[in-house]
PDB file of N, CA and C in Angstrom:
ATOM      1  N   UNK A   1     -10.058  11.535 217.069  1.00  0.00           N
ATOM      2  CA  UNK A   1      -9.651  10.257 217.605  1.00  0.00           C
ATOM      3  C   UNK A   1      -8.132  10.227 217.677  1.00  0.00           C
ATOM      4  N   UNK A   2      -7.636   9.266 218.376  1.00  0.00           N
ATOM      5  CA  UNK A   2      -5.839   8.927 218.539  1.00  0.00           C
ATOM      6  C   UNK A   2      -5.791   7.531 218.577  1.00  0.00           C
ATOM      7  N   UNK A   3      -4.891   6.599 218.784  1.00  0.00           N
ATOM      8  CA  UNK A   3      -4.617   5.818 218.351  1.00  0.00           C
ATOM      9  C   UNK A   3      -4.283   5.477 220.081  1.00  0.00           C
ATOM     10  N   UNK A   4      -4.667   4.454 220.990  1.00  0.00           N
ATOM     11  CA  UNK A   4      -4.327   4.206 222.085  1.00  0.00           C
ATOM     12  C   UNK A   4      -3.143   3.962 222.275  1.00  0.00           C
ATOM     13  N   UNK A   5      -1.867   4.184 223.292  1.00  0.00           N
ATOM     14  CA  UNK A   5      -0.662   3.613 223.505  1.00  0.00           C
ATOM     15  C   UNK A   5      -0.710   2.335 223.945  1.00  0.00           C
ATOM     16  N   UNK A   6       0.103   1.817 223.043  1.00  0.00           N
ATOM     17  CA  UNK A   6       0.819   0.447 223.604  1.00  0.00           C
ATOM     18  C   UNK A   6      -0.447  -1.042 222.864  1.00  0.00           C
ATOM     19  N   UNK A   7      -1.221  -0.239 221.581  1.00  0.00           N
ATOM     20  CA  UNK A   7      -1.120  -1.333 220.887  1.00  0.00           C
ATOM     21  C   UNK A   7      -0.726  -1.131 219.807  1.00  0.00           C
ATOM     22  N   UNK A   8       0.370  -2.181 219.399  1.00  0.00           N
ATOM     23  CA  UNK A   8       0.881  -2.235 218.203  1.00  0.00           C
ATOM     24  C   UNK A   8       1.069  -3.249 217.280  1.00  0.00           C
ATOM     25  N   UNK A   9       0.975  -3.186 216.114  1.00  0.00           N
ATOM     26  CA  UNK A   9       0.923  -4.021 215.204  1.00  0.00           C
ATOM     27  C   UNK A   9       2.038  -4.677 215.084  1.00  0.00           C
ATOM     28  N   UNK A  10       1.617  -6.516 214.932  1.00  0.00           N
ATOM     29  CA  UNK A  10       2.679  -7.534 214.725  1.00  0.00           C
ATOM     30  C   UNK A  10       2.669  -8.246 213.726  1.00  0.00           C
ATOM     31  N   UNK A  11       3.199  -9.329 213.153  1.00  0.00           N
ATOM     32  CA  UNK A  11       3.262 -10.047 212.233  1.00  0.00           C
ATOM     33  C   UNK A  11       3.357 -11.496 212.992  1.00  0.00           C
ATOM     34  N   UNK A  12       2.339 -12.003 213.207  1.00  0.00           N
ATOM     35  CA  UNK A  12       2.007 -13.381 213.535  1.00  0.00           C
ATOM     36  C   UNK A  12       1.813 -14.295 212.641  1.00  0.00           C
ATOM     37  N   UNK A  13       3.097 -15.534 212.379  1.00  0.00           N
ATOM     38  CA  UNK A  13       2.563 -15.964 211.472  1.00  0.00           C
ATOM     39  C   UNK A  13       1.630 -15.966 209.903  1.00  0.00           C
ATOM     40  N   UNK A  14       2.228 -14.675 209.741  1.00  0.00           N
ATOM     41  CA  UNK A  14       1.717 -14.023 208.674  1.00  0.00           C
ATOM     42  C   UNK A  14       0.423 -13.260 208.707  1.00  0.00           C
ATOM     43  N   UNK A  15       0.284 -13.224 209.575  1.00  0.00           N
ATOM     44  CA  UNK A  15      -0.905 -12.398 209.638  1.00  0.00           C
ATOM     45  C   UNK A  15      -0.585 -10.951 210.721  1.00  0.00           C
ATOM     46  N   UNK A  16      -1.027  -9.606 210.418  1.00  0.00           N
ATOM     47  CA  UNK A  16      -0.871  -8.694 210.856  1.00  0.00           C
ATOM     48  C   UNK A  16      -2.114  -8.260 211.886  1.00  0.00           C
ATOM     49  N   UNK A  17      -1.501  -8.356 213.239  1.00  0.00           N
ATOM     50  CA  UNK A  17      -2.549  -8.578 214.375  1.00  0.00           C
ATOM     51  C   UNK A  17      -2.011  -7.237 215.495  1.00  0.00           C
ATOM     52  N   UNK A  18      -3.204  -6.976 216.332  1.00  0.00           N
ATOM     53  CA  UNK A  18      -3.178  -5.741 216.925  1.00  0.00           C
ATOM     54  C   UNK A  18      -2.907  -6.659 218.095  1.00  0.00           C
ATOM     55  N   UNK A  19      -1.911  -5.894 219.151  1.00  0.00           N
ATOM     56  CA  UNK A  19      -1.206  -6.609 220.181  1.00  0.00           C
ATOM     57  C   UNK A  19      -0.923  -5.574 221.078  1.00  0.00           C
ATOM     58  N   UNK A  20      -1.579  -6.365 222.260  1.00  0.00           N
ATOM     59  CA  UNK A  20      -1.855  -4.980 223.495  1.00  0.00           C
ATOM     60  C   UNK A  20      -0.764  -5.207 224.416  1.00  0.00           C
ATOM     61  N   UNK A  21      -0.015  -4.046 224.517  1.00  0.00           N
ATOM     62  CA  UNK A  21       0.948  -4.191 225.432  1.00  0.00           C
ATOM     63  C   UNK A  21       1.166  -3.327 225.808  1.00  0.00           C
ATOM     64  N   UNK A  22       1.974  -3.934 227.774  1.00  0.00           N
ATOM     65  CA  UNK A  22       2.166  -2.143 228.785  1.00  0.00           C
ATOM     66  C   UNK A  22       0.921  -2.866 230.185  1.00  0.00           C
ATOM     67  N   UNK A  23       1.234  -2.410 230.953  1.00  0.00           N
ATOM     68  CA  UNK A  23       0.514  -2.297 232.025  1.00  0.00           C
ATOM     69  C   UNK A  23      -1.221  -2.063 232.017  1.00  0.00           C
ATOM     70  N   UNK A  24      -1.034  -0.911 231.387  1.00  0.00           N
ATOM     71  CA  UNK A  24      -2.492  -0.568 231.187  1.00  0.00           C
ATOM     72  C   UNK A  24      -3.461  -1.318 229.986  1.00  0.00           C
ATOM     73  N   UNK A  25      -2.751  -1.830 229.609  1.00  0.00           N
ATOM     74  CA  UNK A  25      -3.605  -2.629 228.634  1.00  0.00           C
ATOM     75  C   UNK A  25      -4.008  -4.427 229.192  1.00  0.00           C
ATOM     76  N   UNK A  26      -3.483  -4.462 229.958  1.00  0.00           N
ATOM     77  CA  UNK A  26      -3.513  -5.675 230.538  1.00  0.00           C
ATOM     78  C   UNK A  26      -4.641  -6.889 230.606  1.00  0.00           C
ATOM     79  N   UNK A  27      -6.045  -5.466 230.648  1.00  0.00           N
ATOM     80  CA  UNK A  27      -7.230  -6.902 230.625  1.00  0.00           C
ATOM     81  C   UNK A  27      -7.721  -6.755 229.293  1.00  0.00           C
ATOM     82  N   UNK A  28      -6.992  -6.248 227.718  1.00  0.00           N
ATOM     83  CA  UNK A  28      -7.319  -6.465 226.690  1.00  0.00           C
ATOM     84  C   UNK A  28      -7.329  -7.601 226.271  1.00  0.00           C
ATOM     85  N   UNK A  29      -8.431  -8.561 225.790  1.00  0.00           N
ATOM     86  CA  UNK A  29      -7.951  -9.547 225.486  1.00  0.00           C
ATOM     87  C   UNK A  29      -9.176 -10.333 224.142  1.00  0.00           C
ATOM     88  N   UNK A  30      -8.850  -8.867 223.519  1.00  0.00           N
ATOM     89  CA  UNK A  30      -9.486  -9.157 221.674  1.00  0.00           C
ATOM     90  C   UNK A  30      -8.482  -9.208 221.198  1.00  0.00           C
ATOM     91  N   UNK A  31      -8.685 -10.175 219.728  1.00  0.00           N
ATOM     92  CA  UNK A  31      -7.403 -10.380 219.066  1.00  0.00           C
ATOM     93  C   UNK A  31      -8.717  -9.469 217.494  1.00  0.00           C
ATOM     94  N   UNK A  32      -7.422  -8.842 217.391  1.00  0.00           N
ATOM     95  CA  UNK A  32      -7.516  -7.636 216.244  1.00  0.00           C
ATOM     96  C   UNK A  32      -7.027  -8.173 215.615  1.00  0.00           C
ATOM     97  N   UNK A  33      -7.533  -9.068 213.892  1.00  0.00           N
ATOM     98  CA  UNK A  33      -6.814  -8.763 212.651  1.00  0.00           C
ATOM     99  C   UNK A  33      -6.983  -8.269 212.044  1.00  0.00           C
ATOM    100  N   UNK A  34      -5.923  -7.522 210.933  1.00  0.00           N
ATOM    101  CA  UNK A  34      -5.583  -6.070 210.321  1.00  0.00           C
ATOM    102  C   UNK A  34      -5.396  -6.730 208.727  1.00  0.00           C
ATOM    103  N   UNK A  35      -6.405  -6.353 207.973  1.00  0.00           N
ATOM    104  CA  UNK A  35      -5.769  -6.239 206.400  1.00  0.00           C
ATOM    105  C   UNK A  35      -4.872  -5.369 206.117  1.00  0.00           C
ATOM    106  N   UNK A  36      -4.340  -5.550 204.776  1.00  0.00           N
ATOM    107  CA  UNK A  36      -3.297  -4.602 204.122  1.00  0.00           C
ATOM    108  C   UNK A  36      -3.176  -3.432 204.323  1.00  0.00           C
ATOM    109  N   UNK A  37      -4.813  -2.920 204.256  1.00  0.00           N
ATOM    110  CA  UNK A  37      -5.093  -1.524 204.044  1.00  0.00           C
ATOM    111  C   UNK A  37      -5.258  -0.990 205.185  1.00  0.00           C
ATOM    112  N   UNK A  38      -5.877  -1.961 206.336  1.00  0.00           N
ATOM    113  CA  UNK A  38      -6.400  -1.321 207.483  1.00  0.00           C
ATOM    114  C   UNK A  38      -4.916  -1.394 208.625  1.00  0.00           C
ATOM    115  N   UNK A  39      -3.823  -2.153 207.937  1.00  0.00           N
ATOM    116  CA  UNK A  39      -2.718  -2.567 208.782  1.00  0.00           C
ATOM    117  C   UNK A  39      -1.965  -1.102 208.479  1.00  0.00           C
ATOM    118  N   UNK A  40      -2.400  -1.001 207.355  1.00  0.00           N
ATOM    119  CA  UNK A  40      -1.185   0.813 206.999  1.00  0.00           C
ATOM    120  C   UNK A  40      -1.986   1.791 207.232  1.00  0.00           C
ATOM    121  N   UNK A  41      -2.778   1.543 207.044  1.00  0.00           N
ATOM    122  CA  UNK A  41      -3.651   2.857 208.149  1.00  0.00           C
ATOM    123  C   UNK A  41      -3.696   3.175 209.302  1.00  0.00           C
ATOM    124  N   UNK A  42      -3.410   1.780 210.188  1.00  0.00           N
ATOM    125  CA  UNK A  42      -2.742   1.892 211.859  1.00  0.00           C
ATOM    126  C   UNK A  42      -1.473   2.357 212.143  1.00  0.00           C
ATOM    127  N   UNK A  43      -0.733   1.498 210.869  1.00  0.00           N
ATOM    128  CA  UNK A  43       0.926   2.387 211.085  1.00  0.00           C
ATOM    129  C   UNK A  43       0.703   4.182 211.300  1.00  0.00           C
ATOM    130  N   UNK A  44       0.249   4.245 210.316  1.00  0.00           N
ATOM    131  CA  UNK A  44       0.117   6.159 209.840  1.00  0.00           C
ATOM    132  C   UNK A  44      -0.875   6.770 210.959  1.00  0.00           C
ATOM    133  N   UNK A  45      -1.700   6.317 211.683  1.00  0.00           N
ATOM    134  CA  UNK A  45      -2.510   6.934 212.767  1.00  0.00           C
ATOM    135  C   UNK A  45      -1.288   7.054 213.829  1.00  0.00           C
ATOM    136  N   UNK A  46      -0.736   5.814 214.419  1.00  0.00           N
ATOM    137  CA  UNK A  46       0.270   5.833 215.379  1.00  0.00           C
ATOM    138  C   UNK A  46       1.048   6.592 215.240  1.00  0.00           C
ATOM    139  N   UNK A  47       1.248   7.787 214.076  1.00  0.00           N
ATOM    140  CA  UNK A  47       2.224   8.588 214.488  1.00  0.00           C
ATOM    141  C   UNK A  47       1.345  10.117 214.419  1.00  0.00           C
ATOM    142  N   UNK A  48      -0.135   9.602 213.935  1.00  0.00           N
ATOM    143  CA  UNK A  48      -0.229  11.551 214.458  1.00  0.00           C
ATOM    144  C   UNK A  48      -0.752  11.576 215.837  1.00  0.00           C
ATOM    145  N   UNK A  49      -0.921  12.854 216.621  1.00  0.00           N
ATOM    146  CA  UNK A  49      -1.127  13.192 217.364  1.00  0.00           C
ATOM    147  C   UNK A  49      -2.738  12.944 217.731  1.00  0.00           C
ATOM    148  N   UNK A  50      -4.014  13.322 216.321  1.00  0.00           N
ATOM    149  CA  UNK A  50      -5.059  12.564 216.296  1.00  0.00           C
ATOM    150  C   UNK A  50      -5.744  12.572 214.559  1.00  0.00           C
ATOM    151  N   UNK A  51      -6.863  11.814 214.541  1.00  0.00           N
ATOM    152  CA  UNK A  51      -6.613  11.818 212.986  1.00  0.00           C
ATOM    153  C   UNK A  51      -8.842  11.783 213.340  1.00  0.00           C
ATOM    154  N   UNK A  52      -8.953  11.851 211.963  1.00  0.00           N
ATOM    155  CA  UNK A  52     -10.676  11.773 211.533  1.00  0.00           C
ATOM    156  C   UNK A  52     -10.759  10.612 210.563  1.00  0.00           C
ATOM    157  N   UNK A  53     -11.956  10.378 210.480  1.00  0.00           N
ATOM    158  CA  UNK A  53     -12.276   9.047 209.394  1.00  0.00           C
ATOM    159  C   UNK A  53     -11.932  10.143 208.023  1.00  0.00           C
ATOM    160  N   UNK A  54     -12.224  11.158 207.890  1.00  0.00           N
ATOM    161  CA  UNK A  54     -11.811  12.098 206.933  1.00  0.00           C
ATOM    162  C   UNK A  54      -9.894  11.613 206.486  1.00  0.00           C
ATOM    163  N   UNK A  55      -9.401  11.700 207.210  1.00  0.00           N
ATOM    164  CA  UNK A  55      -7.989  11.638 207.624  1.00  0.00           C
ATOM    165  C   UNK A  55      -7.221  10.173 206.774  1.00  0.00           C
ATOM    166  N   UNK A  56      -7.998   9.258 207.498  1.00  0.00           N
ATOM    167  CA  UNK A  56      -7.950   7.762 206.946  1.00  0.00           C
ATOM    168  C   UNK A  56      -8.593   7.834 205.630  1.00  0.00           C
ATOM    169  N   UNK A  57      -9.568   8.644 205.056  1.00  0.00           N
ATOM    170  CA  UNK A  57     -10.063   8.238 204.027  1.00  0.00           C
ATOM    171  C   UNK A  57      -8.706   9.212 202.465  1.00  0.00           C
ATOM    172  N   UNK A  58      -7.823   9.952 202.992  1.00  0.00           N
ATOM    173  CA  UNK A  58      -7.379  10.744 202.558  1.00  0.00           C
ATOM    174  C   UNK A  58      -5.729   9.527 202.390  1.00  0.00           C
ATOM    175  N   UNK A  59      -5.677   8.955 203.327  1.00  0.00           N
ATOM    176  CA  UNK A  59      -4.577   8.342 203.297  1.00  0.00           C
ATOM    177  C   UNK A  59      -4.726   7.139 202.212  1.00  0.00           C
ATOM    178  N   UNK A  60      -6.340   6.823 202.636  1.00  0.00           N
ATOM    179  CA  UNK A  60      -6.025   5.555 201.343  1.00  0.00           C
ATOM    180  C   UNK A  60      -6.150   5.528 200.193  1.00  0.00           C
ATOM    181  N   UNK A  61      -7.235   7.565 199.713  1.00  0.00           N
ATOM    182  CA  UNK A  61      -6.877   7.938 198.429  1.00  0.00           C
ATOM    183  C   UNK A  61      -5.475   8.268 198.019  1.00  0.00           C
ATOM    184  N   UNK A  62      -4.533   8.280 198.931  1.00  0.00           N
ATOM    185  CA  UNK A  62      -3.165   8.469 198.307  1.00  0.00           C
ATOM    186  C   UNK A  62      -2.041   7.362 198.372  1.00  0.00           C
ATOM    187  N   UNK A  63      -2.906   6.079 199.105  1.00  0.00           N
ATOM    188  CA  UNK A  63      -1.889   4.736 198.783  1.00  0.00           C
ATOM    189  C   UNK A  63      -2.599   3.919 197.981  1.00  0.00           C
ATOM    190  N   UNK A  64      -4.125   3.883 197.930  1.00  0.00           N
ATOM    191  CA  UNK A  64      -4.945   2.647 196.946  1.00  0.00           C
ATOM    192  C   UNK A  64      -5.406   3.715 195.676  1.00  0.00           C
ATOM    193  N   UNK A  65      -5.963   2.490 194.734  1.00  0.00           N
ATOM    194  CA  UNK A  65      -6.484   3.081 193.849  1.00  0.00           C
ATOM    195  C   UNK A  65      -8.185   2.614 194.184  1.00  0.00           C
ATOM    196  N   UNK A  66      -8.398   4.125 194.504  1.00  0.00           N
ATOM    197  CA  UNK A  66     -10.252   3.588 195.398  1.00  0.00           C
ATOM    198  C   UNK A  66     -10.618   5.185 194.881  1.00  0.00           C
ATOM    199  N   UNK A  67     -12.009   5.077 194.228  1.00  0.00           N
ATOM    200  CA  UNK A  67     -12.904   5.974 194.198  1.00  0.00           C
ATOM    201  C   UNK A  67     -13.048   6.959 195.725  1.00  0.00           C
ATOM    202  N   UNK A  68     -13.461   8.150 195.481  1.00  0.00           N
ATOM    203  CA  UNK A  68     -12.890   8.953 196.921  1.00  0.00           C
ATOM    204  C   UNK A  68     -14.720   8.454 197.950  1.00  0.00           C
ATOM    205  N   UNK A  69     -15.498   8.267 197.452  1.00  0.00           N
ATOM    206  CA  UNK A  69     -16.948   7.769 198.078  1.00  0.00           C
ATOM    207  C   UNK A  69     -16.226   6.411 199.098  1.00  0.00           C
ATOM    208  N   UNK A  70     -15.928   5.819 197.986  1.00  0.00           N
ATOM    209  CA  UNK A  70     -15.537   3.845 198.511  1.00  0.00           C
ATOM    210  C   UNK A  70     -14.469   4.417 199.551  1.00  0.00           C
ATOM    211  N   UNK A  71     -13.606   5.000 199.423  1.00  0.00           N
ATOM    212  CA  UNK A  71     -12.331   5.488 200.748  1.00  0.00           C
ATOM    213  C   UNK A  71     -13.386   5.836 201.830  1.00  0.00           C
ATOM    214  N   UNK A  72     -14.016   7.179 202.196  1.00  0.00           N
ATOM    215  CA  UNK A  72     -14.597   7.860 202.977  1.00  0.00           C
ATOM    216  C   UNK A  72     -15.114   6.910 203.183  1.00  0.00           C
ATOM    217  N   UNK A  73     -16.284   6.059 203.255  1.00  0.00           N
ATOM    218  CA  UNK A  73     -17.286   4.823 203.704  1.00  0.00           C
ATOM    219  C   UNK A  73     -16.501   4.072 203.658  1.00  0.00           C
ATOM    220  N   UNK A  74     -15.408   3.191 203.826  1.00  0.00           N
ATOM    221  CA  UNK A  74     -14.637   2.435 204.233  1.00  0.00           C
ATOM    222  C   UNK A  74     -13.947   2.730 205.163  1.00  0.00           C
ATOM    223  N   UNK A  75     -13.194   4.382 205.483  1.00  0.00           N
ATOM    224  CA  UNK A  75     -12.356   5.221 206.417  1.00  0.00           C
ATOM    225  C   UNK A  75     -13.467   5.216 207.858  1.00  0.00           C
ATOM    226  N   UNK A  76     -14.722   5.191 207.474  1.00  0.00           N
ATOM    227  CA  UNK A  76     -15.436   5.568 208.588  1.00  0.00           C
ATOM    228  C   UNK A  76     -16.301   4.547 209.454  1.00  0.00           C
ATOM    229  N   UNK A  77     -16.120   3.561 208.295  1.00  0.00           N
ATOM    230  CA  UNK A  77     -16.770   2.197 208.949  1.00  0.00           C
ATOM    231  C   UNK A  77     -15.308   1.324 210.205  1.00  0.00           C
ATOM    232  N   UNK A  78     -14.178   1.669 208.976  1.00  0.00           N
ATOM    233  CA  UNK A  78     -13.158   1.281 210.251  1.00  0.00           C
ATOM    234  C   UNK A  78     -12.948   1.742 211.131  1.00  0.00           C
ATOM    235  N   UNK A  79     -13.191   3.338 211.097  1.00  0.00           N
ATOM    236  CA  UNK A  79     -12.705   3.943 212.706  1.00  0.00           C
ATOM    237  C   UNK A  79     -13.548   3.315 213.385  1.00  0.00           C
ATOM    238  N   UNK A  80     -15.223   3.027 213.073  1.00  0.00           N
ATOM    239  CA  UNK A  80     -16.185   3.105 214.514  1.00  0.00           C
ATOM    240  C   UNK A  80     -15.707   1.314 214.820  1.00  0.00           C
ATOM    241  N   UNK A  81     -15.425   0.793 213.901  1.00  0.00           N
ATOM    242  CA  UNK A  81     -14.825  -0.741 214.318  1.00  0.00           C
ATOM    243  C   UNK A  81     -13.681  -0.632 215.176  1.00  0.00           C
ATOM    244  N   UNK A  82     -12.179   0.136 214.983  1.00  0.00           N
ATOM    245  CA  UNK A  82     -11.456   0.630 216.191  1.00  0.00           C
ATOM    246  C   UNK A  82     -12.080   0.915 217.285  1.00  0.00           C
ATOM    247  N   UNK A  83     -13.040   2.299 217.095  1.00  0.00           N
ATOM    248  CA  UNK A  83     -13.630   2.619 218.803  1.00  0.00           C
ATOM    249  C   UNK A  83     -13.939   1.519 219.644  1.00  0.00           C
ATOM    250  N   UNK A  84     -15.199   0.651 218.814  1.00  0.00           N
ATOM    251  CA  UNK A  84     -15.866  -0.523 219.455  1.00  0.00           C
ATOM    252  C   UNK A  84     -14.712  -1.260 219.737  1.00  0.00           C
ATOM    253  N   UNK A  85     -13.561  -1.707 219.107  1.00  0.00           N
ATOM    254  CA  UNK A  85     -12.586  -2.506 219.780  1.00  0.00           C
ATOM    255  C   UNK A  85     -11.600  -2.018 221.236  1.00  0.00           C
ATOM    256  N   UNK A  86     -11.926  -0.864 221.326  1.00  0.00           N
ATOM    257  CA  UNK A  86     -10.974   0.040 222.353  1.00  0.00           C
ATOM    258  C   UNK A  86      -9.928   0.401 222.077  1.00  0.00           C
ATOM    259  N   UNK A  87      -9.364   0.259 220.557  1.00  0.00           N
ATOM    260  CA  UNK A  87      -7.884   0.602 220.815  1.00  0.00           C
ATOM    261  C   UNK A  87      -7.651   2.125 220.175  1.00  0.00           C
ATOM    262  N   UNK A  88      -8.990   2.937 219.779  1.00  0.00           N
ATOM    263  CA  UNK A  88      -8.818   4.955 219.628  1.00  0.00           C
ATOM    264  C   UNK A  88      -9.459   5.359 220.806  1.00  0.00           C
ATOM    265  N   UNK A  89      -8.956   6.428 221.056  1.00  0.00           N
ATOM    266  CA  UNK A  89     -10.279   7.084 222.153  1.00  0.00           C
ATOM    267  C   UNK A  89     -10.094   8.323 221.459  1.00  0.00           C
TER     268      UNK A  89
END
């Protein structure tokens, strides 16, 4: 998976929301909110090239304190929630 161009994470009113922007994103019009965990997991996807629910589950064993089962089944339930939202391909 990769992380689509041109959505990026904002701070709305305190809340950390996925925000589609650019031409091609134009008829997006889900509003994505992002917890703590799932907001720094978007930062860190947006800069690789492409990543696995493996990938995400590796990142949040090395920023949370989470059993490595609870990461992986949490890493993999969010990616397929990204796909379904459109913003990995």
């Amino acid at each position: 998976m990769k992380a689509k161009p041109g959505f990026n994470l904002r701070n709305v009113c305190g809340e950390q929301i996925i925000v589609a922007e650019g031409k091609e994103n134009i008829d997006f019009s889900n509003i994505i909110s992002m917890n703590e965990s799932s907001a720094y997991l978007w930062k860190e996807v947006q800069q690789l090239e492409s990543f696995t629910h493996e990938d995400l589950a590796k990142l949040l064993l090395e920023q949370y304190e989470v059993d490595e089962d609870t990461a992986y089944t949490d890493a993999k339930q969010l990616a397929e929630q990204w796909r379904q939202a459109g913003i990995v391909e």
